[in-house]
N, C-alpha and C. Protein backbone atom coordinates (compact mmCIF):
# COMPACT_ATOMS: atom_id res chain seq x y z
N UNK A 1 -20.10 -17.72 3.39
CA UNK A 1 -20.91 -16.72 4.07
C UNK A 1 -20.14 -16.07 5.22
N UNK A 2 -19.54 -16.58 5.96
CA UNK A 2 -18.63 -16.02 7.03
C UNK A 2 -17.59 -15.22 6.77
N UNK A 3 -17.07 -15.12 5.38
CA UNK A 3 -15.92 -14.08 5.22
C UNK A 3 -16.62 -13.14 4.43
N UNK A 4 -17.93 -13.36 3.68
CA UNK A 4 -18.62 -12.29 3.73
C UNK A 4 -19.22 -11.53 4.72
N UNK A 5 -19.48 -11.99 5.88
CA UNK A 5 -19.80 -10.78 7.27
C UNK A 5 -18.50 -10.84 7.74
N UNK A 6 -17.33 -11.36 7.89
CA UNK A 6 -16.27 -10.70 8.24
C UNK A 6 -15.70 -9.57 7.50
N UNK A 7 -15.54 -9.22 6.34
CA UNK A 7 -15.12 -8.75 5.15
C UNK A 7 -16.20 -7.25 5.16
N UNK A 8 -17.60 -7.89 5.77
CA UNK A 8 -18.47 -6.63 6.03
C UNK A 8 -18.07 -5.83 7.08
N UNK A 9 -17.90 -6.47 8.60
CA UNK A 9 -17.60 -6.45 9.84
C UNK A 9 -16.59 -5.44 9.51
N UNK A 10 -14.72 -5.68 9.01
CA UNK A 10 -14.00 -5.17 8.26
C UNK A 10 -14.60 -3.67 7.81
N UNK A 11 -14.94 -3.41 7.13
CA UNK A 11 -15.62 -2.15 6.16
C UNK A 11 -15.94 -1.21 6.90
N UNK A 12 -16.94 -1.40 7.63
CA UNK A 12 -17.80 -0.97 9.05
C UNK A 12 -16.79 -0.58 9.71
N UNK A 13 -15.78 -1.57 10.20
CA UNK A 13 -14.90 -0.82 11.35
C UNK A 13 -13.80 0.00 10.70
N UNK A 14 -13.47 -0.05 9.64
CA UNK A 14 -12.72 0.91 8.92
C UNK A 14 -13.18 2.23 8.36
N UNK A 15 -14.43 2.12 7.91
CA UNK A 15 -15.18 3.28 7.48
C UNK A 15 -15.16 4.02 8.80
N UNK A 16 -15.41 3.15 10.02
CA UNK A 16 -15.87 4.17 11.36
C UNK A 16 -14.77 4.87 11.81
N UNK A 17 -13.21 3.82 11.90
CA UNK A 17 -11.96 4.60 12.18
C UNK A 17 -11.91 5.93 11.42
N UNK A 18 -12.34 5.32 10.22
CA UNK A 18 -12.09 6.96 8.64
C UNK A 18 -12.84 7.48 9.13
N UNK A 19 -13.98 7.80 9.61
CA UNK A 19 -14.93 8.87 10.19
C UNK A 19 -14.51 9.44 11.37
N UNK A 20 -13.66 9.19 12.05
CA UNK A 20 -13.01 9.34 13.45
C UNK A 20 -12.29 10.12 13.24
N UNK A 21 -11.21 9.87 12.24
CA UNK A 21 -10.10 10.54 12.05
C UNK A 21 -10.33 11.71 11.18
N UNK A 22 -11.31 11.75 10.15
CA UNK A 22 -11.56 12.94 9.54
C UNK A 22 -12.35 13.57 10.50
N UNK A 23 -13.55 13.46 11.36
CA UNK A 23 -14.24 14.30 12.28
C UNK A 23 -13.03 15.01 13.02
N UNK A 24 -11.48 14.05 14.03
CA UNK A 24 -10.95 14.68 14.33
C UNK A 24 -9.93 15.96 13.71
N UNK A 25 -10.16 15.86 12.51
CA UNK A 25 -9.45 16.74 11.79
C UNK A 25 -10.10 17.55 11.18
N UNK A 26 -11.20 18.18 11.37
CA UNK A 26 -12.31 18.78 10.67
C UNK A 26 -11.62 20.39 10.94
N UNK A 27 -10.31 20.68 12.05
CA UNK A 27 -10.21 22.27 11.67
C UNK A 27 -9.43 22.55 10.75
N UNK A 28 -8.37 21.36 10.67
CA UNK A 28 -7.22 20.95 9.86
C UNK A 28 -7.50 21.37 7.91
N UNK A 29 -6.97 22.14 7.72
CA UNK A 29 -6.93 23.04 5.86
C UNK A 29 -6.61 21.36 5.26
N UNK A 30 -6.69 21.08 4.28
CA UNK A 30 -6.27 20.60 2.98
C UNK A 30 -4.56 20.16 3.21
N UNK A 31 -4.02 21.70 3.35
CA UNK A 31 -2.66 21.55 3.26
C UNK A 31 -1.84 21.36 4.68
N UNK A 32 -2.93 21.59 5.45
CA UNK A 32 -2.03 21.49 6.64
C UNK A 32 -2.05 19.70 6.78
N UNK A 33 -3.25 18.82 6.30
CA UNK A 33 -3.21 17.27 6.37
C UNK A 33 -1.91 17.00 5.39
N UNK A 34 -1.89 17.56 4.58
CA UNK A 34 -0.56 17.16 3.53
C UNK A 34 0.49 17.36 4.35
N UNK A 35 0.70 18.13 4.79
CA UNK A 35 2.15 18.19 5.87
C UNK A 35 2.32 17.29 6.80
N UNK A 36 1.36 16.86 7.12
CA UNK A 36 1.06 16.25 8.42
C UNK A 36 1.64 15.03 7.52
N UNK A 37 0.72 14.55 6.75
CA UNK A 37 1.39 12.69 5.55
C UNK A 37 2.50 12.87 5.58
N UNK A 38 3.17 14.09 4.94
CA UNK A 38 4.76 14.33 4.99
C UNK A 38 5.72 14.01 6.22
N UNK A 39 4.79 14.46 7.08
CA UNK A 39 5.73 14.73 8.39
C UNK A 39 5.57 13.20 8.81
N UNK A 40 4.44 12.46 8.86
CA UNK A 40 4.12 10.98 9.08
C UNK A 40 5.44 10.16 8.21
N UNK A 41 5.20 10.54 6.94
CA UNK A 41 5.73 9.80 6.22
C UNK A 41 7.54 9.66 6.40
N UNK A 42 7.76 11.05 6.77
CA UNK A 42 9.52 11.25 7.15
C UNK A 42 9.81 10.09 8.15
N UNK A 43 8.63 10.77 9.25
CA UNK A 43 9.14 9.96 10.15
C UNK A 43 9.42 8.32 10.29
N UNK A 44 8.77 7.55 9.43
CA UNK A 44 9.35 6.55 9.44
C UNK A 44 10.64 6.33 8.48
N UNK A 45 10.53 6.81 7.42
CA UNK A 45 11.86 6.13 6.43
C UNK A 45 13.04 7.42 6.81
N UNK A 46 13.11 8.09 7.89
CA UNK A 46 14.17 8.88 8.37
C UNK A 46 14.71 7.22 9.59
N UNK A 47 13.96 6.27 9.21
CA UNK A 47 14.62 5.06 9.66
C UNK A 47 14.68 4.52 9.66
N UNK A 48 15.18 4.62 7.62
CA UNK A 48 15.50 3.47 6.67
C UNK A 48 16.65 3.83 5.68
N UNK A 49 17.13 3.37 4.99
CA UNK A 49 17.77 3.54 3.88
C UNK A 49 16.98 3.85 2.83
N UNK A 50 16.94 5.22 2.14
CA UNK A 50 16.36 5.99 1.41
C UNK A 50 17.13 6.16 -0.29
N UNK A 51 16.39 5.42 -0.90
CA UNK A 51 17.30 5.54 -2.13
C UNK A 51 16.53 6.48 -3.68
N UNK A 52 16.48 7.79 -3.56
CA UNK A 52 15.52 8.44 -4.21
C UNK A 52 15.24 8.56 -5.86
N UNK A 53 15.94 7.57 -6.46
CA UNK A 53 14.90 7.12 -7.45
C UNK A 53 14.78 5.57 -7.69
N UNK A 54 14.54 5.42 -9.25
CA UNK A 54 14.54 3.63 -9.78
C UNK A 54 15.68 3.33 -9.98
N UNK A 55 16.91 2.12 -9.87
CA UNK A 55 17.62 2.12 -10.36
C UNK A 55 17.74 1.79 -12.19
N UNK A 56 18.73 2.88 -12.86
CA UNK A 56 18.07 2.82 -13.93
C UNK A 56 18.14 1.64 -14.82
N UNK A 57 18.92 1.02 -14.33
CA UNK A 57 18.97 -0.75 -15.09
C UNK A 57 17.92 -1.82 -14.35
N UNK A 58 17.11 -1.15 -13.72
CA UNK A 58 15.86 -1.87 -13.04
C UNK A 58 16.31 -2.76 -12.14
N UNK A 59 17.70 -2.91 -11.27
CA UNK A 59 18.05 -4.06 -10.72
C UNK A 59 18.10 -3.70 -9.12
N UNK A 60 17.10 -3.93 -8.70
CA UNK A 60 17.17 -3.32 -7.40
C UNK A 60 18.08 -4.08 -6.38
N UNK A 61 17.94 -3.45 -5.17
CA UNK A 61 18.80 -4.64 -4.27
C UNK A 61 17.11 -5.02 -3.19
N UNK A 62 17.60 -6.45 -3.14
CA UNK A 62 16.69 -7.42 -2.43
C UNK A 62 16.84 -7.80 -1.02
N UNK A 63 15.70 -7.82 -0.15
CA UNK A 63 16.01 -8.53 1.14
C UNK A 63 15.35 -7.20 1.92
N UNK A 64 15.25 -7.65 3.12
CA UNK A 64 15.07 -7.22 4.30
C UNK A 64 15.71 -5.83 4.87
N UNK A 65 17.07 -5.86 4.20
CA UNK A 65 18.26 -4.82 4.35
C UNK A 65 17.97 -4.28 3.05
N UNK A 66 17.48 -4.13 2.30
CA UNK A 66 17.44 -3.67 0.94
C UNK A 66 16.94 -2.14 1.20
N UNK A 67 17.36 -1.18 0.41
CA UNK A 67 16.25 0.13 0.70
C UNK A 67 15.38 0.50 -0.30
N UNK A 68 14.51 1.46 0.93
CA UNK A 68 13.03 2.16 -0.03
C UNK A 68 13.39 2.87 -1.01
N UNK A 69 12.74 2.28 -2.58
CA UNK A 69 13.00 3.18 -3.54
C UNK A 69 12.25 4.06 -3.87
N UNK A 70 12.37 5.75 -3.42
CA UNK A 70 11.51 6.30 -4.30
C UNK A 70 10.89 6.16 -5.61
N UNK A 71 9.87 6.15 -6.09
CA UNK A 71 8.94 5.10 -7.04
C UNK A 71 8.66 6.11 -7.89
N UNK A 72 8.34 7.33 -7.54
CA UNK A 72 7.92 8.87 -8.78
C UNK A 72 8.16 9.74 -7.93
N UNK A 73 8.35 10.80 -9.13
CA UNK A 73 8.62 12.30 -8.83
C UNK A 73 7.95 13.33 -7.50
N UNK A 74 7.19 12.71 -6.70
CA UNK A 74 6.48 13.41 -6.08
C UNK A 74 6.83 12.47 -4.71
N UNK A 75 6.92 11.68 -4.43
CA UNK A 75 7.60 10.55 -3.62
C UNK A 75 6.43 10.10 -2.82
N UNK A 76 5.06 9.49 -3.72
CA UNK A 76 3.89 9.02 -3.17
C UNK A 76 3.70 7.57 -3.07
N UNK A 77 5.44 6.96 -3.19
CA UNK A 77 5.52 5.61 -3.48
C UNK A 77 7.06 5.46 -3.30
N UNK A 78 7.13 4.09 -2.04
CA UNK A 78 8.59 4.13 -1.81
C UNK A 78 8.53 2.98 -2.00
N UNK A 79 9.49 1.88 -2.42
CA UNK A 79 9.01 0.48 -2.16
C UNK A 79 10.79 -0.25 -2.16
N UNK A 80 10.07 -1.33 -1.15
CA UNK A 80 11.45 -1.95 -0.38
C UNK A 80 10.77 -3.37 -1.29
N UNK A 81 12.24 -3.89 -1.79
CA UNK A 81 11.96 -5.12 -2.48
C UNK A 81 12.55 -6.65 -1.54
N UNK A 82 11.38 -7.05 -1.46
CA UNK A 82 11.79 -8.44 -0.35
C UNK A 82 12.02 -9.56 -1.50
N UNK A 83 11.32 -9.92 -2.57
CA UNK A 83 11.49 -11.02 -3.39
C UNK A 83 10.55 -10.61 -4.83
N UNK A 84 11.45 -10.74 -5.99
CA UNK A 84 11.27 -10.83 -7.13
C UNK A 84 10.24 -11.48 -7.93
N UNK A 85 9.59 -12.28 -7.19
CA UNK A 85 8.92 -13.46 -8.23
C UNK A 85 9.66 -14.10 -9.16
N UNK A 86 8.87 -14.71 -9.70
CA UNK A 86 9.30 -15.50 -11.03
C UNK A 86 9.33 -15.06 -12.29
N UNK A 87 9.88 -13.28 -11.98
CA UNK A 87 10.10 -13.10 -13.56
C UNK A 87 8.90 -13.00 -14.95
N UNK A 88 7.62 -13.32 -14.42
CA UNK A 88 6.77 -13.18 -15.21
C UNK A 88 5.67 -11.91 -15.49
N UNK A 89 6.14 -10.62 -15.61
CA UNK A 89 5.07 -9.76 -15.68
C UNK A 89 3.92 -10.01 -15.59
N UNK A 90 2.99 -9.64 -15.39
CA UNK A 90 1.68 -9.36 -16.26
C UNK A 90 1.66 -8.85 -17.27
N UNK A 91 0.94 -8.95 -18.18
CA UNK A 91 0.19 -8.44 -19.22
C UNK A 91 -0.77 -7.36 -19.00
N UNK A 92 -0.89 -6.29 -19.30
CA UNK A 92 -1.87 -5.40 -19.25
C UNK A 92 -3.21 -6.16 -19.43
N UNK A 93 -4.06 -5.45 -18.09
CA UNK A 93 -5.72 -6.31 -18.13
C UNK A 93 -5.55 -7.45 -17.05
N UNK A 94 -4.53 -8.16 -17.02
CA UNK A 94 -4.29 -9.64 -16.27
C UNK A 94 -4.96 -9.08 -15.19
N UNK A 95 -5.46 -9.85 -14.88
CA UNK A 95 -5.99 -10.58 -13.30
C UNK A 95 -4.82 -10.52 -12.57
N UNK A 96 -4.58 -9.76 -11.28
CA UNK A 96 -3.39 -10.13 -10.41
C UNK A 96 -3.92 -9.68 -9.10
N UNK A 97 -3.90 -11.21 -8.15
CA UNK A 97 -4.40 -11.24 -7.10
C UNK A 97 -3.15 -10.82 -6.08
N UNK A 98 -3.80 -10.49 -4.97
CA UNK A 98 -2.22 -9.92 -4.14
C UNK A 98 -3.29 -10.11 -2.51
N UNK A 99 -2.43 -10.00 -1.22
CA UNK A 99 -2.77 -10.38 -0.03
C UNK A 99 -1.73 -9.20 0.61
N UNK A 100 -2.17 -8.66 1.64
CA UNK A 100 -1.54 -7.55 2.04
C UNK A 100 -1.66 -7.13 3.49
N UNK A 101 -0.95 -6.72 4.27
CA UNK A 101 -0.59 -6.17 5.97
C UNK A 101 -0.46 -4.77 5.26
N UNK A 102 -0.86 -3.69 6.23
CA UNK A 102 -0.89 -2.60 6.09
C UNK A 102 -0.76 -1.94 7.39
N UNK A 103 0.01 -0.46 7.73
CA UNK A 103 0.15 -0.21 8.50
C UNK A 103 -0.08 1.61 8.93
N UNK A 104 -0.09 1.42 9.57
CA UNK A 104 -0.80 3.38 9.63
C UNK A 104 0.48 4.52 9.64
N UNK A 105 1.08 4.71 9.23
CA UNK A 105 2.07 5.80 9.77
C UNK A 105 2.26 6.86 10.34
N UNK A 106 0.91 7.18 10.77
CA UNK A 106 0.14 8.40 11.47
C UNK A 106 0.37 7.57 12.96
N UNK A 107 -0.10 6.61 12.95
CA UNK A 107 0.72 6.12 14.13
C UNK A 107 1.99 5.69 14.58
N UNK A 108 2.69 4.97 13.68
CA UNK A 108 4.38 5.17 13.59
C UNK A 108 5.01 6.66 14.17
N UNK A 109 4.57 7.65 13.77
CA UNK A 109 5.24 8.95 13.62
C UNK A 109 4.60 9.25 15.31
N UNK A 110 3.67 8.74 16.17
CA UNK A 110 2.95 9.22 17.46
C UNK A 110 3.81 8.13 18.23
N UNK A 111 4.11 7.29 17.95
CA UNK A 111 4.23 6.34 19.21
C UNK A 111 5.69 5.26 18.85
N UNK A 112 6.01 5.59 17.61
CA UNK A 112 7.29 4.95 17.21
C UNK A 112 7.37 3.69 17.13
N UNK A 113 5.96 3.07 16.85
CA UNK A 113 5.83 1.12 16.45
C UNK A 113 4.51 1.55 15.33
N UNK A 114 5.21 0.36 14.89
CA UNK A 114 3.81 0.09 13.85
C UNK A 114 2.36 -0.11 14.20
N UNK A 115 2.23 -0.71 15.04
CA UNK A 115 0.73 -1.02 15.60
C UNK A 115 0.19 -2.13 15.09
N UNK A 116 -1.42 -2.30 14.76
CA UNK A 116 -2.08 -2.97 14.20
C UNK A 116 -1.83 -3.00 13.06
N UNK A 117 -1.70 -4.81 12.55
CA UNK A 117 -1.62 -4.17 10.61
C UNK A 117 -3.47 -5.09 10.65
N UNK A 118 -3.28 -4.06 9.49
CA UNK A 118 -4.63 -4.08 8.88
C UNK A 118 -4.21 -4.81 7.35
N UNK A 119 -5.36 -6.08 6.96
CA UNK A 119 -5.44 -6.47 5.69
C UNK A 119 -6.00 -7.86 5.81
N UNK A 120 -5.48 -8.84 4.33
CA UNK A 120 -5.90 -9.48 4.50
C UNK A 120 -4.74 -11.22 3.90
N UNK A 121 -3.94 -10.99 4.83
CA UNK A 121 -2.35 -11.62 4.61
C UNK A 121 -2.55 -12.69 5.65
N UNK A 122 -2.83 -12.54 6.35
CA UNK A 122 -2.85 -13.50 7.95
C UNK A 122 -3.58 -14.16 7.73
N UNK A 123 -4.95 -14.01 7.29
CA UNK A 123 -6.12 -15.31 7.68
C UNK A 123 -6.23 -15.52 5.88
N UNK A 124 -6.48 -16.86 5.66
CA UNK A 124 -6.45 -17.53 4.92
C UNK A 124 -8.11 -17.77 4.29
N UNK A 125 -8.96 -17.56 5.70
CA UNK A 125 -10.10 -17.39 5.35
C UNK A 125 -11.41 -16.20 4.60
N UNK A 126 -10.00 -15.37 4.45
CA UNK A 126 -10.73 -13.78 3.79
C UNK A 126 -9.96 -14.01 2.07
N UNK A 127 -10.38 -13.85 1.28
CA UNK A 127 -10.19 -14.09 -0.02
C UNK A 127 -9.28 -12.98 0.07
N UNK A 128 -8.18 -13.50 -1.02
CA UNK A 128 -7.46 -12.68 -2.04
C UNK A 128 -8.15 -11.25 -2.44
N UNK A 129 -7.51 -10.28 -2.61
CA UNK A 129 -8.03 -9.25 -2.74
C UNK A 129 -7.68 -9.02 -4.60
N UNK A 130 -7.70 -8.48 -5.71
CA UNK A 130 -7.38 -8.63 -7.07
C UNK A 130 -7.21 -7.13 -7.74
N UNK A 131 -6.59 -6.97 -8.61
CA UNK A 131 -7.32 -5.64 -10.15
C UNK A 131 -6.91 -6.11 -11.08
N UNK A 132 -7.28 -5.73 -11.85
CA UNK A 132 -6.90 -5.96 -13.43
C UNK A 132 -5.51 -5.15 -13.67
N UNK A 133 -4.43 -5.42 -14.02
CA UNK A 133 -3.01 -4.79 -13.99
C UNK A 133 -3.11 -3.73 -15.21
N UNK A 134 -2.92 -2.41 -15.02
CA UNK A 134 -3.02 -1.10 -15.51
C UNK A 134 -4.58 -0.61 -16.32
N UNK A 135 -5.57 -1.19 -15.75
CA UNK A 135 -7.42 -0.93 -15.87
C UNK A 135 -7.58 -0.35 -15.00
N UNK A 136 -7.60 1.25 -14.82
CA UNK A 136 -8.29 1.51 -13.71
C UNK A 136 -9.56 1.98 -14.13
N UNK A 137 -10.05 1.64 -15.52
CA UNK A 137 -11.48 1.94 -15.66
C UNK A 137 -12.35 0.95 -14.84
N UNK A 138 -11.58 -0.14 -14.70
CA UNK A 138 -12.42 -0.60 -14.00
C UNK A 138 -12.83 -0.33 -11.69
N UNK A 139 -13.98 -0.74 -11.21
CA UNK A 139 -13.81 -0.05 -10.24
C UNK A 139 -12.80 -1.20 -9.45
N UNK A 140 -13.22 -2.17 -9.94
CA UNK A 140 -12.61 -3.42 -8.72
C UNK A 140 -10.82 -2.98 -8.71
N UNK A 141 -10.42 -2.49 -9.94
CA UNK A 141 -9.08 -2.05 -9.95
C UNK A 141 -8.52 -0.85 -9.32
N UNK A 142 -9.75 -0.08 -9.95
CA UNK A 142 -9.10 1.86 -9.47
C UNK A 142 -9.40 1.67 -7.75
N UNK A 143 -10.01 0.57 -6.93
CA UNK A 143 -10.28 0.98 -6.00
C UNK A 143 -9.45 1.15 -4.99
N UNK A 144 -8.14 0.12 -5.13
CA UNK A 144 -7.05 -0.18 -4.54
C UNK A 144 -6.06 1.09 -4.78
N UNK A 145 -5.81 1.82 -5.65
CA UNK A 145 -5.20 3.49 -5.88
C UNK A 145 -3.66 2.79 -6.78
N UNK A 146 -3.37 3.60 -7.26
CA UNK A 146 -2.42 3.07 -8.42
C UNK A 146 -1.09 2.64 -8.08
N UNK A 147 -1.12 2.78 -6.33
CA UNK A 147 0.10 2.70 -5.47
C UNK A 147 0.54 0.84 -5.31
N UNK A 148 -0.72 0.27 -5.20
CA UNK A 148 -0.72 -1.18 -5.02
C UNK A 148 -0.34 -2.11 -6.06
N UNK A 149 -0.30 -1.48 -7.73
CA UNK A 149 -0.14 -2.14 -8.94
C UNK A 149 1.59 -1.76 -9.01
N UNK A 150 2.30 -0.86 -8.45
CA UNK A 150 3.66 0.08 -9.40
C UNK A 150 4.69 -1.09 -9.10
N UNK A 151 4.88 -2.36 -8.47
CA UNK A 151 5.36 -3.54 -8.56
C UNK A 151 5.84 -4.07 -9.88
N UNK A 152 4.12 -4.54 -10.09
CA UNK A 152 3.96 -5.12 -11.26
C UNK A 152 4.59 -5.19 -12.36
N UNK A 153 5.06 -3.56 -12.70
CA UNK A 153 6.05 -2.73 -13.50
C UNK A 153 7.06 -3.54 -13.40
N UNK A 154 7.85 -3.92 -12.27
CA UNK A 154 8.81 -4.44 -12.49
C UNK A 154 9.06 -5.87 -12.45
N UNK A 155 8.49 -6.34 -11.73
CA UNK A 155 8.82 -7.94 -11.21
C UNK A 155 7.39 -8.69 -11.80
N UNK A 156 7.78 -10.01 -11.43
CA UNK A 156 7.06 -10.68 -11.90
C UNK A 156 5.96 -11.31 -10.60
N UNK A 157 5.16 -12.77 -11.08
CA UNK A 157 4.39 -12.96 -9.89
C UNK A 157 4.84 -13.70 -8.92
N UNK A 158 4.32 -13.68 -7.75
CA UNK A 158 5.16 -14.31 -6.08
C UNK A 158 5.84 -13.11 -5.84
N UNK A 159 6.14 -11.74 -6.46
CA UNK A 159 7.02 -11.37 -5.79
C UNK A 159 6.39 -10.14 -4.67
N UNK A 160 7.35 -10.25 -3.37
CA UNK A 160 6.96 -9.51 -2.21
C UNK A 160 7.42 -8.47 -1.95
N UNK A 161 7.25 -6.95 -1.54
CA UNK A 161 7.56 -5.70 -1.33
C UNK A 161 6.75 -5.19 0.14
N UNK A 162 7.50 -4.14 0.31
CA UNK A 162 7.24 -3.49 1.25
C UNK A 162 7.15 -2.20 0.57
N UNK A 163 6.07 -1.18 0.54
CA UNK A 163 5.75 -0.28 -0.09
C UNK A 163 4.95 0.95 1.28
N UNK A 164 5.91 2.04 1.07
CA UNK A 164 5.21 3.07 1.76
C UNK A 164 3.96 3.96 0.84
N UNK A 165 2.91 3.99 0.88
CA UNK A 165 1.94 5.05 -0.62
C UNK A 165 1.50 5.97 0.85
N UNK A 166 1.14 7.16 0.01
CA UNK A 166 0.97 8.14 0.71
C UNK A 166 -0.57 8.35 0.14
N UNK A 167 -1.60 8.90 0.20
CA UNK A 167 -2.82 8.58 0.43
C UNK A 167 -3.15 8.69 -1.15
N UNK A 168 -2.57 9.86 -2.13
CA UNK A 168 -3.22 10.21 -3.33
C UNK A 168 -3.05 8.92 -4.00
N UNK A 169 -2.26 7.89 -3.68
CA UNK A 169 -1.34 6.48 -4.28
C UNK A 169 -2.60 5.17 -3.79
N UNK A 170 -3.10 5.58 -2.30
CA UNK A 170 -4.06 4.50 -2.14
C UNK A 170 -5.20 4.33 -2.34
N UNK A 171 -5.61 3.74 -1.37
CA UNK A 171 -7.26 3.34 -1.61
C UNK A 171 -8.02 3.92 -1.84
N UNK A 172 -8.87 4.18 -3.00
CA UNK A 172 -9.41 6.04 -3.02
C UNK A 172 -10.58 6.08 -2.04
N UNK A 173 -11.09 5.15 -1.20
CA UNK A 173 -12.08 5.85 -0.63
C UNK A 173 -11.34 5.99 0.72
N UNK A 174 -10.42 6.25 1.13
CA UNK A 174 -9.24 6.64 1.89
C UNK A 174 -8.72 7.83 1.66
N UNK A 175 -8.86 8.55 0.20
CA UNK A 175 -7.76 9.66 -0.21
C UNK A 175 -7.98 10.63 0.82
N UNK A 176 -9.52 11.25 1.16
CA UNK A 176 -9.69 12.32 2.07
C UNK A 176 -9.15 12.12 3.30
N UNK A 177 -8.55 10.81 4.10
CA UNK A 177 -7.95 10.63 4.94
C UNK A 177 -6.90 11.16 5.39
N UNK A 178 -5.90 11.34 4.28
CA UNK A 178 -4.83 11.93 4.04
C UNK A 178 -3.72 11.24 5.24
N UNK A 179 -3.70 9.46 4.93
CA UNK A 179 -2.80 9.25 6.09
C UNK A 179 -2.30 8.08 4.76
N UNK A 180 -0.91 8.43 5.40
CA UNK A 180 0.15 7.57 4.77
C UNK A 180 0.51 5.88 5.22
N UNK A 181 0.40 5.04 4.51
CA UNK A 181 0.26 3.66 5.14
C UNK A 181 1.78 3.06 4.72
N UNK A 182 2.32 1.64 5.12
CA UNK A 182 3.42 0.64 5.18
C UNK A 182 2.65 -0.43 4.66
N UNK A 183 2.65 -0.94 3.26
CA UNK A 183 2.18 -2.14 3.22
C UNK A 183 3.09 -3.45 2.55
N UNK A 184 2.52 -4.25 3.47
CA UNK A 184 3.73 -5.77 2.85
C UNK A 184 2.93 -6.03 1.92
N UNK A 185 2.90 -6.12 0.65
CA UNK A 185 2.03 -6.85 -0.32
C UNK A 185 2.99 -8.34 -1.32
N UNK A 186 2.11 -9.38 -1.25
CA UNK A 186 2.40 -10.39 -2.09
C UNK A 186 1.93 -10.69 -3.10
N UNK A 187 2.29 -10.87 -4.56
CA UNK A 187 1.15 -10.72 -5.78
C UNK A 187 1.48 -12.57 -6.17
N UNK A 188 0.22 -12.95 -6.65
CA UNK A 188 -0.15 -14.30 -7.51
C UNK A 188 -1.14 -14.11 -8.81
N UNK A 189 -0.98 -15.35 -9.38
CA UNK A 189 -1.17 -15.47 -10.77
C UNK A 189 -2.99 -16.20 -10.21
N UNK A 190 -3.36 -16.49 -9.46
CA UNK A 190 -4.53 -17.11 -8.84
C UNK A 190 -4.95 -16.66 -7.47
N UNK A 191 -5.95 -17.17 -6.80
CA UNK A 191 -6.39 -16.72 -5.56
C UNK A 191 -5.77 -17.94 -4.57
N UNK A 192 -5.36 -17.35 -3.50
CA UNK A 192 -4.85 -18.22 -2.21
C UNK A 192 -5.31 -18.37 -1.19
């Protein structure tokens, strides 16, 4: 019962930030928020190692020092590879639970630190978050945005990334936000 009113608590204060930030942007066009993600988004990996596509033998480089790989053609997905897993894909449909820090880049790009991460990686007492690996008919899956699964593609489970998604990539009840996030995500074969 307690990580269900935390988990509510959570929602509430995120929905209210998202109402904050779209009220403050209410003169702001469509395209002028897209520039703005862009301009968010530069600003952090203008201070990183930028490597703009997949490598095509799928063998990325690993670690901490490793760089962001542009992920698709539109560059709504960068992802820094910290650890591989164990080599075991998923299967299309699988269950794949994952735990995640997230970070705002709308604030990165204002104040030049990450800030608050937001998720649910730290406390042990908020459940695993899950989708079904390439179902986005379903909602529990599509809800997370197709940015949180593009891992999966490559590595297997345990393995950890650092992934920049830019809003059309995340959470869809986030998309109108139009703010670009940093997330550490860890994927498992079970809940932790």
């Amino acid at each position: 019962m307690k990580s269900s009113k935390r988990i509510l608590l959570y929602a509430i204060a995120a929905a209210s930030i998202g109402s904050l930030a779209v009220s403050c942007n209410d003169s702001k066009s469509y395209a002028e928020l897209l520039t703005d993600e862009n301009k968010n988004t530069n600003a952090f990996l203008a201070n990183q190692r930028v490597v703009n596509s997949v490598p095509e033998d799928s063998v990325f480089e690993v670690g901490p020092n490793a760089p962001y790989y542009r992920m698709d053609e539109e560059g709504n997905v960068y992802m820094q590879v910290l650890n591989t897993g164990d080599g075991n894909k998923p299967k299309d449909d699988a269950q794949v639970y994952f735990r995640y820090l997230r970070y705002d880049l709308s604030n990165y790009a204002a104040t030049d630190t990450l800030g608050v991460a937001m998720g649910n990686a730290n406390d042990m007492e908020y459940d695993a978050t899950w989708f079904r690996f390439n179902n986005y008919s379903l909602s529990a899956s599509s809800q997370y945005g197709a940015g949180i699964q593009v891992p999966m593609n490559y590595f297997g489970m345990g393995c950890e990334v650092n992934m920049v998604i830019k809003s059309q990539y995340g959470f869809t009840s986030e998309v109108s936000m139009v703010i670009p996030f940093l997330y550490n995500v860890r994927y498992f074969k079970s809940p932790i």
